[in-house]
Protein backbone atom coordinates (compact mmCIF):
# COMPACT_ATOMS: atom_id res chain seq x y z
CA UNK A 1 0.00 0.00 0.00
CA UNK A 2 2.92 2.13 0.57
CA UNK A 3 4.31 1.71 -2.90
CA UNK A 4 0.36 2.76 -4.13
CA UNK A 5 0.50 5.73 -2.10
CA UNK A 6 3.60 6.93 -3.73
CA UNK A 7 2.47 6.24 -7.23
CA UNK A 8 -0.93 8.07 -7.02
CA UNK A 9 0.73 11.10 -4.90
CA UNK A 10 3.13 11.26 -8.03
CA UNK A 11 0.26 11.11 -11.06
CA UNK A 12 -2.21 14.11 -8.97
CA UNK A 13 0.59 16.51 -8.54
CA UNK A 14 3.00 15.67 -11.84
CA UNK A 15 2.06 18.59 -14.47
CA UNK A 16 3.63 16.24 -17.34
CA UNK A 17 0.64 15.51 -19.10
CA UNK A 18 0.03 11.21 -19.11
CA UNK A 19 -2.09 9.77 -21.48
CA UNK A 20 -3.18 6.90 -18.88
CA UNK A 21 -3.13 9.40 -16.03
CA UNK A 22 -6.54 8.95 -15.13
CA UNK A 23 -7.10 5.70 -15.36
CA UNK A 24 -4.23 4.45 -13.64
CA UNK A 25 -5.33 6.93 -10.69
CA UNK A 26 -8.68 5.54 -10.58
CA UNK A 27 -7.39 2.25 -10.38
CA UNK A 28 -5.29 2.89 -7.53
CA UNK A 29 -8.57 4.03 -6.01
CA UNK A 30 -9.38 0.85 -6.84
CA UNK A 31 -6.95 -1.54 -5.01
CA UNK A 32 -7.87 0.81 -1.89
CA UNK A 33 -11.20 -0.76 -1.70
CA UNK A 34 -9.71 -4.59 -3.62
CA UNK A 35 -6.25 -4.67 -2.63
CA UNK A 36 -5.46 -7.46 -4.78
CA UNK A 37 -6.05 -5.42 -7.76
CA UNK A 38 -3.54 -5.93 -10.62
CA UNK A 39 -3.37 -2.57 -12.55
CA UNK A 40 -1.21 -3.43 -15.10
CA UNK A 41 -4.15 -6.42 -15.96
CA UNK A 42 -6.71 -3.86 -15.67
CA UNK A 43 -5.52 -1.27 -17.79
CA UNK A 44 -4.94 -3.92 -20.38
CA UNK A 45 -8.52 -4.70 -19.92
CA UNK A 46 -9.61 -1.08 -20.73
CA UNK A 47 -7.37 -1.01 -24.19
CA UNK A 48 -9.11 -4.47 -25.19
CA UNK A 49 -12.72 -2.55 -24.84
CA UNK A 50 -11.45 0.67 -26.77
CA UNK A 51 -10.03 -1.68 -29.32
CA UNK A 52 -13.39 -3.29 -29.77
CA UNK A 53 -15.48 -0.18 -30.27
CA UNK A 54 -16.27 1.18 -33.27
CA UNK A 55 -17.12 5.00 -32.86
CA UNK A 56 -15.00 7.85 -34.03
CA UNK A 57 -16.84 10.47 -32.14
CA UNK A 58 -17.95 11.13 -28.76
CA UNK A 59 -21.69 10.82 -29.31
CA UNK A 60 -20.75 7.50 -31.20
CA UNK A 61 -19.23 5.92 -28.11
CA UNK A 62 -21.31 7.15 -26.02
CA UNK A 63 -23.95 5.42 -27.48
CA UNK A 64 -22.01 1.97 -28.33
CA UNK A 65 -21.25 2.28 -24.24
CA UNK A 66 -24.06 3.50 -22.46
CA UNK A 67 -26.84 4.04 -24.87
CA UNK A 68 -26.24 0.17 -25.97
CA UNK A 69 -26.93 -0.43 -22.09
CA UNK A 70 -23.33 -2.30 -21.94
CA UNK A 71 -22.46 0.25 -18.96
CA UNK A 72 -25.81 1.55 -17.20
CA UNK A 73 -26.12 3.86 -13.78
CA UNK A 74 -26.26 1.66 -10.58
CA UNK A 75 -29.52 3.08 -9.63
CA UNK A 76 -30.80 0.41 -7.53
CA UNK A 77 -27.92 0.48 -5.11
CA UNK A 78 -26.32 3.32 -5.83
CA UNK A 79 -23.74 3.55 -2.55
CA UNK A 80 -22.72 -0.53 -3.24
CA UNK A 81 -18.51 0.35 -3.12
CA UNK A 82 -18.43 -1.50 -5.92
CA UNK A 83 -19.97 1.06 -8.40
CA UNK A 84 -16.58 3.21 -7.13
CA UNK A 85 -14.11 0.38 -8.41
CA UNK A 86 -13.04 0.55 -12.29
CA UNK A 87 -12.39 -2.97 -12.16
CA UNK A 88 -15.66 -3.83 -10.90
CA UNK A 89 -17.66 -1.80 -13.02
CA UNK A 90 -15.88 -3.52 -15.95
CA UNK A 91 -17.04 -6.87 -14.57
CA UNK A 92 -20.95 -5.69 -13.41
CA UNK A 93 -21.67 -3.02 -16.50
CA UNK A 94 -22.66 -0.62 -13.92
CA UNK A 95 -21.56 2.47 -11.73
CA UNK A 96 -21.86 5.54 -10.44
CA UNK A 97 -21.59 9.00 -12.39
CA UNK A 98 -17.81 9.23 -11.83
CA UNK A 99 -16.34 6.16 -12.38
CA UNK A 100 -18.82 5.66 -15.42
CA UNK A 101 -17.40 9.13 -16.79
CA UNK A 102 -13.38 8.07 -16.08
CA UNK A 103 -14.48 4.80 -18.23
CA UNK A 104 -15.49 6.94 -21.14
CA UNK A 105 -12.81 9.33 -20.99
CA UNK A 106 -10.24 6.49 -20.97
CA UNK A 107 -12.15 4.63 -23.87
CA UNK A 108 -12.84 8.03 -25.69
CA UNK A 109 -8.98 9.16 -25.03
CA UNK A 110 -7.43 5.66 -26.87
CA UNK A 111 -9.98 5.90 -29.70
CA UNK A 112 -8.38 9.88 -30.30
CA UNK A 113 -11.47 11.51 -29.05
CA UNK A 114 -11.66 14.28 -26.14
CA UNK A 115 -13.43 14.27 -23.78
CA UNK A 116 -14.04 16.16 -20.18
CA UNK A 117 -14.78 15.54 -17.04
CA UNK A 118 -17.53 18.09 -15.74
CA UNK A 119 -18.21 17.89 -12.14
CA UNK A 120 -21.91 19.65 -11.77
CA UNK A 121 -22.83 20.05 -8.40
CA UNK A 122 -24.70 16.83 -7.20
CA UNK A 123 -23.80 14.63 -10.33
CA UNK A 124 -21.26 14.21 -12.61
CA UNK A 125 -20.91 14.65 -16.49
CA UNK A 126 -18.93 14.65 -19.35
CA UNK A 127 -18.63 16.95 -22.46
CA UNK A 128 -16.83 17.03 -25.82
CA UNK A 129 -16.68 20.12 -26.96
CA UNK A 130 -20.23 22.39 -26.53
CA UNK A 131 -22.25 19.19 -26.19
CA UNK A 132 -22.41 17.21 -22.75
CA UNK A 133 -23.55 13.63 -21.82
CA UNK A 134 -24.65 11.78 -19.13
CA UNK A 135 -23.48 8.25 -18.90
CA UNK A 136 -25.51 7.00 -15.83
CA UNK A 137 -28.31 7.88 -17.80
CA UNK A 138 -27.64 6.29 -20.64
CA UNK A 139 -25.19 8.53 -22.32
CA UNK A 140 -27.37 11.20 -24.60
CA UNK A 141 -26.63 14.45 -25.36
CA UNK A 142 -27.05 16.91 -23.73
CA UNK A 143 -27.15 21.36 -24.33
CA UNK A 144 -26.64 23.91 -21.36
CA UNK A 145 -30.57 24.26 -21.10
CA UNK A 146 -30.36 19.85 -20.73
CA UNK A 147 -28.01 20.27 -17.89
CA UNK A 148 -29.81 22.54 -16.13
CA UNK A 149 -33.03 20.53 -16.54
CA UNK A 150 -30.92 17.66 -14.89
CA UNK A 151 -29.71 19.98 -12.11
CA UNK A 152 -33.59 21.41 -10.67
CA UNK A 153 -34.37 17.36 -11.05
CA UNK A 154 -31.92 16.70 -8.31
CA UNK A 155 -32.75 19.59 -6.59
CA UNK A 156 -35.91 19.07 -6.35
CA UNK A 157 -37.17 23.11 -7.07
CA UNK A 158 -36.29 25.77 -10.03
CA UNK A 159 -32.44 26.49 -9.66
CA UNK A 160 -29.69 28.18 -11.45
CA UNK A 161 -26.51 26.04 -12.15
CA UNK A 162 -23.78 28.39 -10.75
CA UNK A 163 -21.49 29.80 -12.73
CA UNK A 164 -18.66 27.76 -13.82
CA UNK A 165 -20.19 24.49 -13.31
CA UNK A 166 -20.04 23.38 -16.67
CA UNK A 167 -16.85 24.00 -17.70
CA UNK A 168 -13.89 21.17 -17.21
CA UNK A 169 -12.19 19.95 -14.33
CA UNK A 170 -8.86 18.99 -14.07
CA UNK A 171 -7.93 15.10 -13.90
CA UNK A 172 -6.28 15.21 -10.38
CA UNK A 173 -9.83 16.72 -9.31
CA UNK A 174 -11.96 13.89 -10.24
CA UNK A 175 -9.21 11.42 -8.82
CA UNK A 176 -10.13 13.86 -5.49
CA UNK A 177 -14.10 13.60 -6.08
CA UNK A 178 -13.74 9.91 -6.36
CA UNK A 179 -11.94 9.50 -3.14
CA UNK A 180 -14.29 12.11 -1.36
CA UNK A 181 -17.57 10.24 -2.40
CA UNK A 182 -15.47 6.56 -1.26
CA UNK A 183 -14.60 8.50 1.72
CA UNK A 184 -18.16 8.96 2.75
CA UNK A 185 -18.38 5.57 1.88
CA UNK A 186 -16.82 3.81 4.42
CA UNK A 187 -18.31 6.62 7.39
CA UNK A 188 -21.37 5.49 6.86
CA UNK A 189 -20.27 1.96 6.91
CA UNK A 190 -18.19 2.15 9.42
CA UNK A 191 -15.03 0.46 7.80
CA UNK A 192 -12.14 1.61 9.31
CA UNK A 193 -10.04 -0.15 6.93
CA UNK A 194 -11.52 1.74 3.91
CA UNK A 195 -11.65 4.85 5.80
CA UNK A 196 -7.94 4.40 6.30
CA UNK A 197 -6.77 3.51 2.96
CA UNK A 198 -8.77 6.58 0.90
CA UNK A 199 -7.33 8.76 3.77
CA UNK A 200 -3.79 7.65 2.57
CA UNK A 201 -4.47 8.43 -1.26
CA UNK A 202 -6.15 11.79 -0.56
CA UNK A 203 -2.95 12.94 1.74
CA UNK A 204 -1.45 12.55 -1.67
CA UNK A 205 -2.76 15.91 -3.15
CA UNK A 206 -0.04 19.10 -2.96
CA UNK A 207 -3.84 21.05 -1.55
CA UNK A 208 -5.74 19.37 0.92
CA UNK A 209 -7.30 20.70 3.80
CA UNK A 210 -5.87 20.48 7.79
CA UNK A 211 -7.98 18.23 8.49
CA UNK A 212 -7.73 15.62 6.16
CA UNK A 213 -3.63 15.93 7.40
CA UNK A 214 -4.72 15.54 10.71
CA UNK A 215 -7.20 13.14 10.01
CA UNK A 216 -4.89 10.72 8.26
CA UNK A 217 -2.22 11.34 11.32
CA UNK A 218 -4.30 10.12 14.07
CA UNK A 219 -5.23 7.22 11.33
CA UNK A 220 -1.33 6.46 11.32
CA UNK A 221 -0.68 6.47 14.92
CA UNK A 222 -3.59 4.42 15.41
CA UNK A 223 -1.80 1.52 13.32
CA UNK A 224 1.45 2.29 15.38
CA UNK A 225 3.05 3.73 12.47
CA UNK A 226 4.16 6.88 15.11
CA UNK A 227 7.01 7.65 12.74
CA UNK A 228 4.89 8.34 9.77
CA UNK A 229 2.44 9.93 11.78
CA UNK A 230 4.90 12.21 13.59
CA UNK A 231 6.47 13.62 10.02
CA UNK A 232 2.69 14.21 8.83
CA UNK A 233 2.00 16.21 11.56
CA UNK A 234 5.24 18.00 11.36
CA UNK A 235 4.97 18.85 8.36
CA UNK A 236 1.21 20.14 8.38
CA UNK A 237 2.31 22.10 11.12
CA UNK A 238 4.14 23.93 8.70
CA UNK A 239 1.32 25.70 7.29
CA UNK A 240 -1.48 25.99 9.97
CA UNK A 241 -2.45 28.97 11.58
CA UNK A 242 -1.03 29.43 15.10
CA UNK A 243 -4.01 27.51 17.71
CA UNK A 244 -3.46 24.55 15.42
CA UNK A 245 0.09 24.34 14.51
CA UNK A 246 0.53 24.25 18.42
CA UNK A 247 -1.31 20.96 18.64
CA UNK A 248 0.01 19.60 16.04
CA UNK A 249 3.53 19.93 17.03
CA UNK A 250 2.50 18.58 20.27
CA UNK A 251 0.63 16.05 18.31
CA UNK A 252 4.21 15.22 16.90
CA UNK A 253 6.40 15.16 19.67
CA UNK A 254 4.16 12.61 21.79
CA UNK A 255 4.41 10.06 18.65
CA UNK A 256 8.04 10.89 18.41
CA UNK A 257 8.67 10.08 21.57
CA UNK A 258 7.00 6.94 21.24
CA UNK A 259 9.33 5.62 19.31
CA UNK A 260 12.31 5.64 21.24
């Protein structure tokens, strides 16, 4: 798990653009939840399904994908872990928003096609170009005015999208989303294992909040890894305002100590 750490802290702050970036990230997401995931297998598995599409465009795949039914929305158990694992959405056909949307941005990627990850509040798309789509609803098109139809749905009243919530996110950021939504996950299971592991990846982000630092240091010393835990609180200390930075530093000194 150590070695995965590493790996996924190096693709979500590299600026070297990586044509597998994204998929190998989400797969390491993967193996938090299926340790005994082989990535190298699975991204295999991803080239054999681009290699046996045959669309051109976006719309195209999106349709042989999702409009086809061969990948659908996991709407009947929509917070099963396994619609957050690429592998297992490859075996099962279904998923959640996210991992459905990494899926056709890999696919649409190796068949020369762009396209975006768009992460609307509440749900998650993708466009190509001006046009969007919705692959846990079966991939159609989609306009602005679509969109926001989709948005007052989940809302529930008439709402404006905010501004900006349309446009393109950033790879690393879905990678983030992904671990967020797992994250929440295993809280409301209560799996402590989980919890641990996606608290790992996120600490791999250059921008995370104090809490998820402090968070995954009390995680560390709870597994007796005081060393580790010591240098992540050290070096969170770093940048917290004063009330915190205090604990923290006290926070490291008692696991320091334990070590001796």
């Amino acid at each position: 798990m150590d070695a995965q750490r590493h790996r996924f802290g190096e693709l979500v702050t590299t600026t070297t653009p990586a044509d597998n970036r994204l998929a190998e990230g989400a797969l390491l997401i993967a193996a938090a939840v299926v340790p005994e995931t082989d990535i190298d297998f699975e991204l295999a598995r991803l080239a054999a399904l681009a290699a046996s599409c045959d669309g051109d465009t976006a719309a195209a795949l999106s349709d042989e994908l999702f409009g086809s039914g061969r990948f659908a929305g996991n709407q009947g158990d929509y917070y099963d872990p396994k619609n957050s694992v690429l592998p297992q959405v490859l075996d099962r056909g279904l998923g959640i928003p996210i991992t459905l949307a990494v899926l056709f941005i890999d696919i649409a990627r190796r068949r020369g096609v762009v396209v975006e990850g768009v992460g609307m509040p509440g749900h998650f798309l993708t466009r190509s170009g001006d046009v969007f789509f919705d692959p846990f609803h079966g991939g159609g098109a989609l306009d602005e005015a679509g969109c926001q139809r989709i948005y007052q749905r989940l809302a529930g009243r008439p709402v404006v999208l905010p501004s900006g919530s349309l446009a393109p996110i950033a790879e690393p950021l879905i990678l983030q989303r992904m671990l967020w939504n797992l994250r929440s996950i295993a809280e409301g299971r209560g799996d402590a294992d989980l919890r641990f592991r996606v608290l790992g990846l996120l600490n791999g982000f250059e921008e995370m909040s104090l809490q998820v630092r402090m968070a995954w240091a009390v995680a560390l010393s709870e597994r007796g890894q005081f060393g580790e835990a010591a240098a992540v609180a050290s070096t969170a200390a770093t940048t917290a305002p004063a009330p915190a930075q205090q604990r923290l530093i006290g926070m490291a000194e008692r696991w320091a100590a334990r070590l001796n």
